[in-house]
Protein backbone atom coordinates (compact mmCIF):
# COMPACT_ATOMS: atom_id res chain seq x y z
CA UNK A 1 -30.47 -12.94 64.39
CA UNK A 2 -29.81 -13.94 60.90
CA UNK A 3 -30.40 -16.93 59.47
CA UNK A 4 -27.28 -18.48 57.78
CA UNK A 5 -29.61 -20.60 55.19
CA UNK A 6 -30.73 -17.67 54.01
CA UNK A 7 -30.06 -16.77 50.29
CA UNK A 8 -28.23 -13.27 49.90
CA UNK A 9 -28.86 -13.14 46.34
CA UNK A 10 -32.53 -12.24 46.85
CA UNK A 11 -33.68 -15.22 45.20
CA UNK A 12 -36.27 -17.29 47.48
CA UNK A 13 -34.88 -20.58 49.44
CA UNK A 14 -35.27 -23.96 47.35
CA UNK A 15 -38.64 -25.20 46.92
CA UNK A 16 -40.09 -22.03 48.07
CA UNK A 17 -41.93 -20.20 45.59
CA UNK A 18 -40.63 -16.89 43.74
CA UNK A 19 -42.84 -14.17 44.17
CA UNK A 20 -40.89 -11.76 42.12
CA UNK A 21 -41.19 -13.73 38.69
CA UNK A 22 -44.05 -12.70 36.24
CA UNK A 23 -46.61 -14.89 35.31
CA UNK A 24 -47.99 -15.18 31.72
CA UNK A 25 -51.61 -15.43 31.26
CA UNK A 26 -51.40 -19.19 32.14
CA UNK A 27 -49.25 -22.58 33.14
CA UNK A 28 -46.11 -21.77 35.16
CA UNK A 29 -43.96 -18.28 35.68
CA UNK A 30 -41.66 -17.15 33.30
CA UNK A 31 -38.35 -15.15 33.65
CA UNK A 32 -38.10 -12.16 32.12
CA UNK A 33 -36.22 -11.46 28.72
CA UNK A 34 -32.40 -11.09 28.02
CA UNK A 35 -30.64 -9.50 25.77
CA UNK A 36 -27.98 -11.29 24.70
CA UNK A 37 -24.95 -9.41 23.09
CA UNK A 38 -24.56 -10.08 19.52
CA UNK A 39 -22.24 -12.24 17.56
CA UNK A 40 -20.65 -10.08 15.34
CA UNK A 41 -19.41 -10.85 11.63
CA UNK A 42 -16.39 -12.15 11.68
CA UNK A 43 -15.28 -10.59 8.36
CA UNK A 44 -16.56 -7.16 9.63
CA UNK A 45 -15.17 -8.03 13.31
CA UNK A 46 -11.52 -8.64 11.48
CA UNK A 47 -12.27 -5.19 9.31
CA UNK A 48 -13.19 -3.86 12.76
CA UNK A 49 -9.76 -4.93 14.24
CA UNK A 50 -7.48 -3.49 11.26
CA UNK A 51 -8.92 -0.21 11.72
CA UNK A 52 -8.13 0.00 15.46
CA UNK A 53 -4.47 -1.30 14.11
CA UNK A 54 -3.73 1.26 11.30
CA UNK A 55 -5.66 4.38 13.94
CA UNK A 56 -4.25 2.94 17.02
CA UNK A 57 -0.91 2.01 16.59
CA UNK A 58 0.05 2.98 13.25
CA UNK A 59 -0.07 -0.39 11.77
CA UNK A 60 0.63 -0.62 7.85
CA UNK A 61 -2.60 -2.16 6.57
CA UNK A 62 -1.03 -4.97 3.95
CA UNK A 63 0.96 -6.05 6.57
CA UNK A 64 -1.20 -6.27 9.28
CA UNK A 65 -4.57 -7.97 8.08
CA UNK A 66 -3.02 -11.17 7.19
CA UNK A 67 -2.03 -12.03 10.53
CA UNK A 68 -6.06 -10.78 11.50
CA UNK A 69 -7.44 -13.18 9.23
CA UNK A 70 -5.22 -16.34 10.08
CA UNK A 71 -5.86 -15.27 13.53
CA UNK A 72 -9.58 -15.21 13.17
CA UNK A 73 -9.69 -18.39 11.04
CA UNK A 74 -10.85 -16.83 7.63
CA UNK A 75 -10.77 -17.49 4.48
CA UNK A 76 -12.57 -17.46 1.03
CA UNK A 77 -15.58 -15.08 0.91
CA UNK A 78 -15.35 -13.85 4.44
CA UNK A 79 -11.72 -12.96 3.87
CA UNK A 80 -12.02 -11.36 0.66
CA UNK A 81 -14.74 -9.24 2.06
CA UNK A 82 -12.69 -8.29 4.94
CA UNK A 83 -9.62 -7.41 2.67
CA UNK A 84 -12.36 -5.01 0.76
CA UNK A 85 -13.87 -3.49 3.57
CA UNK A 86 -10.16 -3.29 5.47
CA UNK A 87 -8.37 -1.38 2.46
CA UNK A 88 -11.77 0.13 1.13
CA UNK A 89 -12.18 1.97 4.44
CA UNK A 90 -8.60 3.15 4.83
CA UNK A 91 -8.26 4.29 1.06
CA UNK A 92 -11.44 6.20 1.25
CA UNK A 93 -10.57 7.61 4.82
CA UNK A 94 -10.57 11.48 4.07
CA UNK A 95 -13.90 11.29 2.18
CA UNK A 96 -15.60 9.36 4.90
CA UNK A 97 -14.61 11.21 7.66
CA UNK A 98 -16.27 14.37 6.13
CA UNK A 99 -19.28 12.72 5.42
CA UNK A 100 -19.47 11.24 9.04
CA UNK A 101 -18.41 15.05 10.36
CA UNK A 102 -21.48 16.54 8.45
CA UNK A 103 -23.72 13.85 9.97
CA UNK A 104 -22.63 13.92 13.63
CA UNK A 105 -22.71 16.10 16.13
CA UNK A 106 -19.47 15.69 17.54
CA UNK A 107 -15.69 15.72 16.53
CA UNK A 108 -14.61 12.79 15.27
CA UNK A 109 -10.95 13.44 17.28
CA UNK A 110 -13.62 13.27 20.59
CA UNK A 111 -15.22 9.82 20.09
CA UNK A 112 -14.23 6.84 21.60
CA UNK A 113 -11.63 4.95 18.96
CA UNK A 114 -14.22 1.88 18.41
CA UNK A 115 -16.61 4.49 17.60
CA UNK A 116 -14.82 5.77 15.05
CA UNK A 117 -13.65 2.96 13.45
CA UNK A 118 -16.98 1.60 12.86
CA UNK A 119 -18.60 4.97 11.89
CA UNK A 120 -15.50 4.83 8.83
CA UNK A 121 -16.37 1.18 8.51
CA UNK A 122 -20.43 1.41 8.26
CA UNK A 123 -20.27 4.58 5.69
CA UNK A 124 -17.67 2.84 3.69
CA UNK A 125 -20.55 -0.12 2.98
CA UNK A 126 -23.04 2.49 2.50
CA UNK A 127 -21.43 4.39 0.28
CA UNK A 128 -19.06 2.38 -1.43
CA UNK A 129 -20.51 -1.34 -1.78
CA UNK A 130 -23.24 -3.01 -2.90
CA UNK A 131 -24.14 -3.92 0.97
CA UNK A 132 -27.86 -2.90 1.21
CA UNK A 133 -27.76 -0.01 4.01
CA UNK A 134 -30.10 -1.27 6.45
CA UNK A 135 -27.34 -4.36 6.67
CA UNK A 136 -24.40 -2.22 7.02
CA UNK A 137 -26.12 -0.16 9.34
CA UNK A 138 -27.49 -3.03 11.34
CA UNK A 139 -24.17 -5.17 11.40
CA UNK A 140 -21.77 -2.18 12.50
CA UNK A 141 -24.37 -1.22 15.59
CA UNK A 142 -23.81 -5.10 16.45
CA UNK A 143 -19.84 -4.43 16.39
CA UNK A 144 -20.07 -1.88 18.68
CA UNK A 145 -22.33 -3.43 20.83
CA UNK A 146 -19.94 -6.34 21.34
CA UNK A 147 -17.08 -4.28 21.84
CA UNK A 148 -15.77 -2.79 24.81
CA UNK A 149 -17.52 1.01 24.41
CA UNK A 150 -21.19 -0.71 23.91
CA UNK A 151 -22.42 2.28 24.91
CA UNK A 152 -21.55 4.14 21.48
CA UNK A 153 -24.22 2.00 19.59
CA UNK A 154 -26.60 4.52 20.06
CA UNK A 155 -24.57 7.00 18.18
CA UNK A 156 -23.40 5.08 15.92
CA UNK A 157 -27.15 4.21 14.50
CA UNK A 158 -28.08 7.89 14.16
CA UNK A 159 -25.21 9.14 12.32
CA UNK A 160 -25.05 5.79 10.13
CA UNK A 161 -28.68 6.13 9.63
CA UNK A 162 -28.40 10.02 8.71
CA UNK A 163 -25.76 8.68 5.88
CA UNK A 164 -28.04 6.80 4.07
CA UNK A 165 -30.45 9.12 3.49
CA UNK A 166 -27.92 10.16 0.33
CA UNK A 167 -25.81 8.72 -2.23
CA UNK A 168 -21.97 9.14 -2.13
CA UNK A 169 -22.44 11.69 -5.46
CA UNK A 170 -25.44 13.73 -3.45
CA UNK A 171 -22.86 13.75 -0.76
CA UNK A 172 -19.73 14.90 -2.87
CA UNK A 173 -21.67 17.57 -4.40
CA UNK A 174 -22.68 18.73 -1.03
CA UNK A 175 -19.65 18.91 0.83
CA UNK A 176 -17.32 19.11 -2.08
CA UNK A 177 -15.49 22.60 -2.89
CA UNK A 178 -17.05 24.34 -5.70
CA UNK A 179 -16.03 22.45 -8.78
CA UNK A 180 -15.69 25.19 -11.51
CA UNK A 181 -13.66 27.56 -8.65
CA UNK A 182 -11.84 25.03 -7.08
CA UNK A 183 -11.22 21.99 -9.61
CA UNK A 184 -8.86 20.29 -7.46
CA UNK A 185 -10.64 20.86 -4.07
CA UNK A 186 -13.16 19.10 -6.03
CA UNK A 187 -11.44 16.23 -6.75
CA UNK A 188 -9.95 15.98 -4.03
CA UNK A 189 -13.28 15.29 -2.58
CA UNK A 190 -14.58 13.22 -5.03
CA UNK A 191 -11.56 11.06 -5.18
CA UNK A 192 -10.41 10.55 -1.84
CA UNK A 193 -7.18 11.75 -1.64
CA UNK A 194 -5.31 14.40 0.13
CA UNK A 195 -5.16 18.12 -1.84
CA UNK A 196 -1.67 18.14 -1.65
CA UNK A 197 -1.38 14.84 -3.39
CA UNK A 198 -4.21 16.07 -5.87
CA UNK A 199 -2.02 19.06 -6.82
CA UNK A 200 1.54 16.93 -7.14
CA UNK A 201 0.03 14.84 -9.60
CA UNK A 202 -1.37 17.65 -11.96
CA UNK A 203 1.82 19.18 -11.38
CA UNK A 204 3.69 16.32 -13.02
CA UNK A 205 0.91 15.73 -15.61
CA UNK A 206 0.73 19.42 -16.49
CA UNK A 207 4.58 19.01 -17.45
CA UNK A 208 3.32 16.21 -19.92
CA UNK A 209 0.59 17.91 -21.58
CA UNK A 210 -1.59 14.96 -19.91
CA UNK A 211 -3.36 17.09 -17.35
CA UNK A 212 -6.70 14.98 -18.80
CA UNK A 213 -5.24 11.98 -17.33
CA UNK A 214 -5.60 13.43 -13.14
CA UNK A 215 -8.74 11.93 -12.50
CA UNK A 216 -7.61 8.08 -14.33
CA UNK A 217 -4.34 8.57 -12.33
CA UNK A 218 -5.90 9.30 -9.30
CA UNK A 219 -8.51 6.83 -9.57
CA UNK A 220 -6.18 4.11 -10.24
CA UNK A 221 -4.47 4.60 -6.61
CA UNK A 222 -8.34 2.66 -5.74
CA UNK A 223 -7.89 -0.30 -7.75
CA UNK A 224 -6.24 -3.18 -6.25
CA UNK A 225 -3.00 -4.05 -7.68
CA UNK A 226 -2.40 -7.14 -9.85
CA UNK A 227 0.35 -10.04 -8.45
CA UNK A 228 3.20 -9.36 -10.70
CA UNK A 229 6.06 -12.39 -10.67
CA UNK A 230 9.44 -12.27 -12.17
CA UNK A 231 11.20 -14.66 -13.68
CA UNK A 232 14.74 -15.02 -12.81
CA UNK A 233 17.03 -15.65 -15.73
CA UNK A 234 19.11 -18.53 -15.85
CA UNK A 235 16.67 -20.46 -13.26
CA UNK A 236 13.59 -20.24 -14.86
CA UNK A 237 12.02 -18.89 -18.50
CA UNK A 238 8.98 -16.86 -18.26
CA UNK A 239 7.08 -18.58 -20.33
CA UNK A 240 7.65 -22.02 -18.14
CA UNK A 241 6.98 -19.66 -14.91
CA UNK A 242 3.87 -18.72 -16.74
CA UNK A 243 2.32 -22.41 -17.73
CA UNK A 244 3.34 -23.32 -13.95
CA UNK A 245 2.12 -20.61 -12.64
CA UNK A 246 -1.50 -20.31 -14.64
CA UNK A 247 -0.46 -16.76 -15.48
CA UNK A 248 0.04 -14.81 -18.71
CA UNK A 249 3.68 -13.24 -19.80
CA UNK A 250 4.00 -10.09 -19.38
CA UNK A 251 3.29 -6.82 -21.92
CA UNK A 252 6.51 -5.17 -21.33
CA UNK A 253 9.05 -7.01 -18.72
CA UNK A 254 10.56 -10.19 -20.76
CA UNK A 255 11.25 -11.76 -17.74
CA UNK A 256 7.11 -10.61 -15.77
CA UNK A 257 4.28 -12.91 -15.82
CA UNK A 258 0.86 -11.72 -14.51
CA UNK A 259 -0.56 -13.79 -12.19
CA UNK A 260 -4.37 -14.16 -12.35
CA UNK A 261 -5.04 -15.44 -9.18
CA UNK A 262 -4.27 -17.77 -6.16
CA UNK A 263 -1.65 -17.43 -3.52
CA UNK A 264 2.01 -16.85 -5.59
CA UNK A 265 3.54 -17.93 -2.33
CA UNK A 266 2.26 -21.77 -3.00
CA UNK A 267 3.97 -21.86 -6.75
CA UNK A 268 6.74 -23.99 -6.80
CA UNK A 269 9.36 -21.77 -8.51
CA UNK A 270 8.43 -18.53 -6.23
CA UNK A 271 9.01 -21.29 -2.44
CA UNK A 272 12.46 -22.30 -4.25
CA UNK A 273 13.76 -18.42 -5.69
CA UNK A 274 13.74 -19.58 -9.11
CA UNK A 275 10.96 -16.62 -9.07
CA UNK A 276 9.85 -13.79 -7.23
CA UNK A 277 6.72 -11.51 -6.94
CA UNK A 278 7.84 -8.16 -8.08
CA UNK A 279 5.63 -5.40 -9.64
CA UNK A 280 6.84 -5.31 -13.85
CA UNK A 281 7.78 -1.29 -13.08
CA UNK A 282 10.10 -2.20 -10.73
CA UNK A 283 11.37 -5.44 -12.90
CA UNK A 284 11.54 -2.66 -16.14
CA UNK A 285 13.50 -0.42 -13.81
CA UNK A 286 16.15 -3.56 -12.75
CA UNK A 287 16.64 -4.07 -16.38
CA UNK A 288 17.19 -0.25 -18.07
CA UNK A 289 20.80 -0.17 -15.51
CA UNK A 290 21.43 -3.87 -16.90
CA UNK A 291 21.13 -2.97 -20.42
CA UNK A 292 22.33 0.61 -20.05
CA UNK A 293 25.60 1.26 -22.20
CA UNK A 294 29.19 1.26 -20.87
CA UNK A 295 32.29 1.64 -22.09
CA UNK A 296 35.02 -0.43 -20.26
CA UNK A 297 34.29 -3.52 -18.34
CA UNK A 298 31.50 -5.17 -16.53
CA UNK A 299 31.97 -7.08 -14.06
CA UNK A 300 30.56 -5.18 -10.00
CA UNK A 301 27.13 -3.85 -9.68
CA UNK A 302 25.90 -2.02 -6.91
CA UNK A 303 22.46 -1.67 -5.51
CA UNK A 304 22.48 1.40 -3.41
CA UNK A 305 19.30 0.88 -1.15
CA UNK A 306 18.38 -2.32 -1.46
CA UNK A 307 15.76 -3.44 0.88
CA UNK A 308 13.44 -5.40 0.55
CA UNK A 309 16.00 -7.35 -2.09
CA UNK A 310 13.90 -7.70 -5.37
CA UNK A 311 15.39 -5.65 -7.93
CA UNK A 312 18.57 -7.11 -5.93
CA UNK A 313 17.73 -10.44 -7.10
CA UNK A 314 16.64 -9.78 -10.90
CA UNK A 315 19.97 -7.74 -10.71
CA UNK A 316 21.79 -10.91 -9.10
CA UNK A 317 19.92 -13.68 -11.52
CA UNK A 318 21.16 -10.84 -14.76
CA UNK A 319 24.86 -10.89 -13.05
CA UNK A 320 25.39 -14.34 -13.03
CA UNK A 321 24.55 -15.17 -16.20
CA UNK A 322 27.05 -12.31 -17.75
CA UNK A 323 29.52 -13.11 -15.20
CA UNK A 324 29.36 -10.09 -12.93
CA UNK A 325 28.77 -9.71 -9.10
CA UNK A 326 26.47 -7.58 -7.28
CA UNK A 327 27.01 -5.64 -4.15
CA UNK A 328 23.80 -5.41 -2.23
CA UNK A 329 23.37 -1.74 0.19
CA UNK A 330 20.54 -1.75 3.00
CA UNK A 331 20.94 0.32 6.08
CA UNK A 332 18.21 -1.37 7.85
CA UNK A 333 19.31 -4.61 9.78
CA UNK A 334 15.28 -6.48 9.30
CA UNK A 335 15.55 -5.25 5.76
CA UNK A 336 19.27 -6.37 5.04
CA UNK A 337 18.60 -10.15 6.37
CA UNK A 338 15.23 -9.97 3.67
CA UNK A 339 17.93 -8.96 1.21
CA UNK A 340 19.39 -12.14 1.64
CA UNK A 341 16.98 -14.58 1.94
CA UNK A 342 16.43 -13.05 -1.46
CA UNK A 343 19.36 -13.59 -3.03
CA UNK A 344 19.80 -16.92 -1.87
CA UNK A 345 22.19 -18.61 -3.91
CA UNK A 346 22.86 -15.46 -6.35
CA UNK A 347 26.32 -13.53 -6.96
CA UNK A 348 25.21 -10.83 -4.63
CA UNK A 349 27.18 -9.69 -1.20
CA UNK A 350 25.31 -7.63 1.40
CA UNK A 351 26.03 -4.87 3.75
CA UNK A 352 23.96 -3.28 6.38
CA UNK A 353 25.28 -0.10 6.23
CA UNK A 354 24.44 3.77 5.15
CA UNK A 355 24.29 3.96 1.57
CA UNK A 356 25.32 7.81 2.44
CA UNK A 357 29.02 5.85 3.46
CA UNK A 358 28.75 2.23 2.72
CA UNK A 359 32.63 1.92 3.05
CA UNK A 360 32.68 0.59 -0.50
CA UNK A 361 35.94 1.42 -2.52
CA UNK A 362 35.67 5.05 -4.80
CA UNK A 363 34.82 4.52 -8.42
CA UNK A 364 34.86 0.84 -8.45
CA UNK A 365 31.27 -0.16 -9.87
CA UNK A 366 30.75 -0.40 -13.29
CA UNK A 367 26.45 -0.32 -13.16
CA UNK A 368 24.79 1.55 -9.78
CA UNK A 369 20.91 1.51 -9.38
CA UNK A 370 19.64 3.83 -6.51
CA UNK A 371 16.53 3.18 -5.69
CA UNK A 372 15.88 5.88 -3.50
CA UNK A 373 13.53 6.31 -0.12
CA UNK A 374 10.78 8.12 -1.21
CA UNK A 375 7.28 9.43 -0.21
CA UNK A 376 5.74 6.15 -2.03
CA UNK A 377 2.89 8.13 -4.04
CA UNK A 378 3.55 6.05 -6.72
CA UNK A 379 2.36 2.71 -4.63
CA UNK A 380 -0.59 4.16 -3.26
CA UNK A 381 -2.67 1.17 -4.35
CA UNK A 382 -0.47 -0.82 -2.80
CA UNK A 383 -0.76 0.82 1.13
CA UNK A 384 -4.30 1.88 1.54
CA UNK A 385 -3.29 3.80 4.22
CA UNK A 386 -0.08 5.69 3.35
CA UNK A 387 -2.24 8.81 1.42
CA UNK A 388 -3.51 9.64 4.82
CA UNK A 389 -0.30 9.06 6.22
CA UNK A 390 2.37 11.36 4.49
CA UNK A 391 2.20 15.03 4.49
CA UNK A 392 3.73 17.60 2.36
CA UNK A 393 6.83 18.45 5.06
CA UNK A 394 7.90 15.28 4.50
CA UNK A 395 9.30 16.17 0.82
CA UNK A 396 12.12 17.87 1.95
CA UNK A 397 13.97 15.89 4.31
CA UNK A 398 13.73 13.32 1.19
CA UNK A 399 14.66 15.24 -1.10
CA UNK A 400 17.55 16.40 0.73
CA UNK A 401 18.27 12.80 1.39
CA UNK A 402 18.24 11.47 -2.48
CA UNK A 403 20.56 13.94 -2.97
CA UNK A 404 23.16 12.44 -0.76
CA UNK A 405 22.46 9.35 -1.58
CA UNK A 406 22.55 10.31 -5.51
CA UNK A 407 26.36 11.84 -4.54
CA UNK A 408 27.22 8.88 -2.68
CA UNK A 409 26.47 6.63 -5.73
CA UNK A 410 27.98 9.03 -8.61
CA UNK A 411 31.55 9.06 -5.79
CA UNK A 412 30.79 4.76 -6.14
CA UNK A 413 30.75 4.73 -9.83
CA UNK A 414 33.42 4.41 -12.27
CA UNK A 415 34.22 6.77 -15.09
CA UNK A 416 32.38 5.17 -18.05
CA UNK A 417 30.16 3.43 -15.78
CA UNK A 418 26.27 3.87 -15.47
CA UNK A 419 23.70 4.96 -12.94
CA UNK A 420 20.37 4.94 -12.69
CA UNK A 421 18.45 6.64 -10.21
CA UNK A 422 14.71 5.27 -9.01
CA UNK A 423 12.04 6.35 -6.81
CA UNK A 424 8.18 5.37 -6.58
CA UNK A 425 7.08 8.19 -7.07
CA UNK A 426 4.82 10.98 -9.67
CA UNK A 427 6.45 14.02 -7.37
CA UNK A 428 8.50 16.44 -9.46
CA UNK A 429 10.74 17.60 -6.37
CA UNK A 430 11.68 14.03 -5.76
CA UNK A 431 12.15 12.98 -9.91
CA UNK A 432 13.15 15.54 -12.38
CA UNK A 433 13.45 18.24 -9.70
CA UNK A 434 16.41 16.33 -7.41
CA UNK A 435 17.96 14.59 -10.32
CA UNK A 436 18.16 17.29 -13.09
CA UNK A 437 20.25 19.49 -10.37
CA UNK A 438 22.78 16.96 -9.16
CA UNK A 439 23.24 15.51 -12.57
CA UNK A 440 24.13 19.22 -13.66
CA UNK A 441 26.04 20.34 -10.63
CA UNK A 442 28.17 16.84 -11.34
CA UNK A 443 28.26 17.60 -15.40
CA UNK A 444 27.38 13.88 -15.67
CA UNK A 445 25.49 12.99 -19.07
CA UNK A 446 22.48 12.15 -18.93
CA UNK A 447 20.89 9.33 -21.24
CA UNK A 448 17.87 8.84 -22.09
CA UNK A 449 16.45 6.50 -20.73
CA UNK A 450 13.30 5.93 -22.97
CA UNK A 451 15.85 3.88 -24.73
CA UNK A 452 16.17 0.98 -21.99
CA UNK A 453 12.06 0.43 -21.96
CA UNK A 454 11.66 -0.79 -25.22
CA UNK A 455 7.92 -1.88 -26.43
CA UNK A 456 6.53 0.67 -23.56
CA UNK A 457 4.44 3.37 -24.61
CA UNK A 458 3.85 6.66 -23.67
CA UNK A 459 6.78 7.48 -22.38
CA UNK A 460 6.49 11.00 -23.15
CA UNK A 461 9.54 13.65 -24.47
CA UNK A 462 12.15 12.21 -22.15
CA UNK A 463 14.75 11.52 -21.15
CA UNK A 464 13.31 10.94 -18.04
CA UNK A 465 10.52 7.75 -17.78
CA UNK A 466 7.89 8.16 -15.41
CA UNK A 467 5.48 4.77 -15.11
CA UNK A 468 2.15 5.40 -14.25
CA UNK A 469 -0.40 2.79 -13.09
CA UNK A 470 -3.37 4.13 -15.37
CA UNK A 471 -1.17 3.98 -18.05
CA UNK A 472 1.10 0.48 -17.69
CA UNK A 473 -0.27 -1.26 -15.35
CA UNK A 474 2.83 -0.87 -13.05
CA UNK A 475 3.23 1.28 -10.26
CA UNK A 476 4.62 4.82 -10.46
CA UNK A 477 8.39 4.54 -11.08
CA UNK A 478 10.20 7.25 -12.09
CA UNK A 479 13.92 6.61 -13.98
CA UNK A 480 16.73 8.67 -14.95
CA UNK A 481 19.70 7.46 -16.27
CA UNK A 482 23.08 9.05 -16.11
CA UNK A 483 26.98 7.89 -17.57
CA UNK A 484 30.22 8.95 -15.61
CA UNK A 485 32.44 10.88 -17.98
């Protein structure tokens, strides 16, 4: 019969000795040893946890790791380094994963997704910080033992300890195409970025005579992005935004400042819309269809595709002050209502609608700005992620789609009146390539528009401008300006 006292854990009845405990050489038994599972590093956890977002789910990156690090509690030093090693890892995503592919013996599509992320997120510290190795190494085995795949440690540590055993040049040259047969396989490699995107740029640099420049273009998609604010006229000069601000004005946008540091969201004239944060290319952009010649009056403006509202509110803040109104395009509802917490308190009307068929009167704006959708590669510093993201079919349907939307705006504008059409991007087939055929199939005349960026160099043989961040500082904005006869 069984005794009901009787422990069913296996452990011995109280105050009756355990047996199964080991002894050390003298005084009383011991238990044995635990392992404990490790506390991982919270600024590596959160780096950890935007990974899994941006592979997972799709997440956009600059969106996403704020609400990770107020979520996590960080700030200062642990979340600058998880910013780093967040948008270092996805920037550098193509490059690592070859790397990690030559040092594993699996597919990376085959591993468990917390194995992946911290393989991307160990060899980014090895090869592209200052973190000694053994501590990347060491501190990424400790994510993955604390995740929910613990059992990936193991391979983890061998392929992160097979990565150190070079330098990230050893490891180009090794796995890069040949550089004198393939130069842009090459840098392709060498620059992390996608060979299509490689080839797009020389493309467009070729037609500059700046094919030099590929490498400085390319490398500038890696370097962070400096806070760029904008001044709105009439509520605030930029030289008062400036002092308030602790920023500098400014080289070419007389109404940018440069912001050297802090969060722009605390400054007193950005929380009341006296300012804005706006990158100076898209500020210069705002101003060539403000001070683009017209003949005839000026009095409705239209912006075409308006979301997320700041060249919208430059355009409104310009408006009022000459006594015009603006008419404000977004076909995106989220996007629209941004739109108008931007323009809060500005001459500017807004309409979610197509800007393919707005249901805005024929010919009755005297200034249009299109600022087309586009495939971005002109903000690649901006969206560590997007490189990875777009592919070369994608060019098409845009194309196809600026050059509605560039028909749309022409039917919008007035005789005498002035567009200007805008996209964020180097791309030939989405710049000179979509607007030198509509402007000719329309026999509109084009200006050029070097003539609205005064004090900006290299602007090249026109009449086209193309921005480029190696070059200004801004991000990749291309601008054509055209006049309705």
């Amino acid at each position: 019969m069984t005794n009901p006292n009787r422990k069913r854990s296996g452990r011995p009845a109280a105050g009756q000795p355990d047996r199964n405990r080991q002894r050390g050489p003298s005084g009383p038994p011991r238990r044995p040893p635990t392992r404990k599972p490790p506390e991982p590093d919270p600024a590596r956890q959160a780096a950890l946890d935007l990974l899994g977002a941006v592979r997972a789910r799709g997440a956009y990156a600059n969106l996403t790791l704020p609400g990770i690090l107020n979520e996590r509690g960080l700030s200062g030093r642990d979340a600058a380094l998880a910013t780093e090693l967040s948008y270092g890892s996805c920037r550098a995503l193509g490059q690592l994963d070859a790397v990690i592919s030559a040092c594993g013996d699996r597919p990376i599509a085959e591993l468990d997704g917390v194995v992946i992320d911290a393989l991307r997120l160990g060899a980014y510290q090895i090869l592209r910080t200052r973190i000694p190795p053994h501590a990347a190494v060491s501190a990424t085995v400790d994510l993955v033992r604390a995740s929910d795949k613990p059992g990936g440690a193991g391979y983890v540590n061998a392929v992160l300890r097979r990565i150190t055993e070079a330098d990230l040049d050893t490891w180009i040259e090794r796995l890069a195409p040949d550089r004198d047969q393939d130069p842009l396989g090459y840098l392709a490699m060498a620059v992390s970025h996608p060979r299509w995107i490689v080839s797009a740029l020389n493309d467009t640099l070729a037609a500059q005579n700046a094919q030099d420049e590929l490498a400085a273009a390319l490398r500038a998609d890696d370097e962070p992005p400096a806070v760029h604010l904008v001044a709105r006229p009439g509520r605030i000069e930029r030289d008062e935004l400036a002092l308030a601000a602790g920023g500098i004005p400014a080289l070419y946008s007389p109404y940018g400042v440069y912001l050297e540091g802090g969060d722009p969201g605390a400054i007193r004239a950005v929380a009341d819309g006296r300012a804005a944060v706006q990158d100076e290319g898209s500020q210069l952009v705002a101003a060539a269809l403000a001070s683009a010649p017209l003949t005839g009056p000026d009095r409705n403006w239209l912006d075409l595709a308006a979301g997320p509202g700041g060249k919208a509110g430059l355009l409104g803040a310009l408006a009022m002050e000459r006594g015009a109104e603006v008419d404000a395009v977004e076909i995106a509802p989220h996007r629209a209502d941004l739109v108008r917490q931007t323009v809060r308190g500005l001459p500017v009307r807004v309409h979610t609608a197509d800007g393919r068929d707005p249901g805005l009167p024929a010919e009755s704006f005297d200034r249009v700005i299109l600022d087309a959708p586009c495939t971005g590669l002109g903000a690649l510093r901006r969206r560590p992620e997007a490189r990875w993201r777009r592919q070369p079919s994608d060019v098409a349907d845009l194309t196809k789609l600026q050059g509605e939307l560039i028909n749309a705006a022409y039917e919008l504008l007035r005789p005498g009146g002035a567009l200007t059409y805008v996209v964020c991007s180097p791309h030939l087939a989405e710049t000179e390539g979509v607007f030198a055929e509509t402007a000719r199939r329309l026999k509109a005349e084009v200006l050029d528009a070097r003539e609205f960026f005064p004090g900006v160099p290299e602007l090249g043989d026109g009449p086209y401008v193309q921005l480029w961040p190696h070059r200004h500082g801004t991000d990749a904005m291309f601008c054509a300006v055209l006049r309705k006869p």
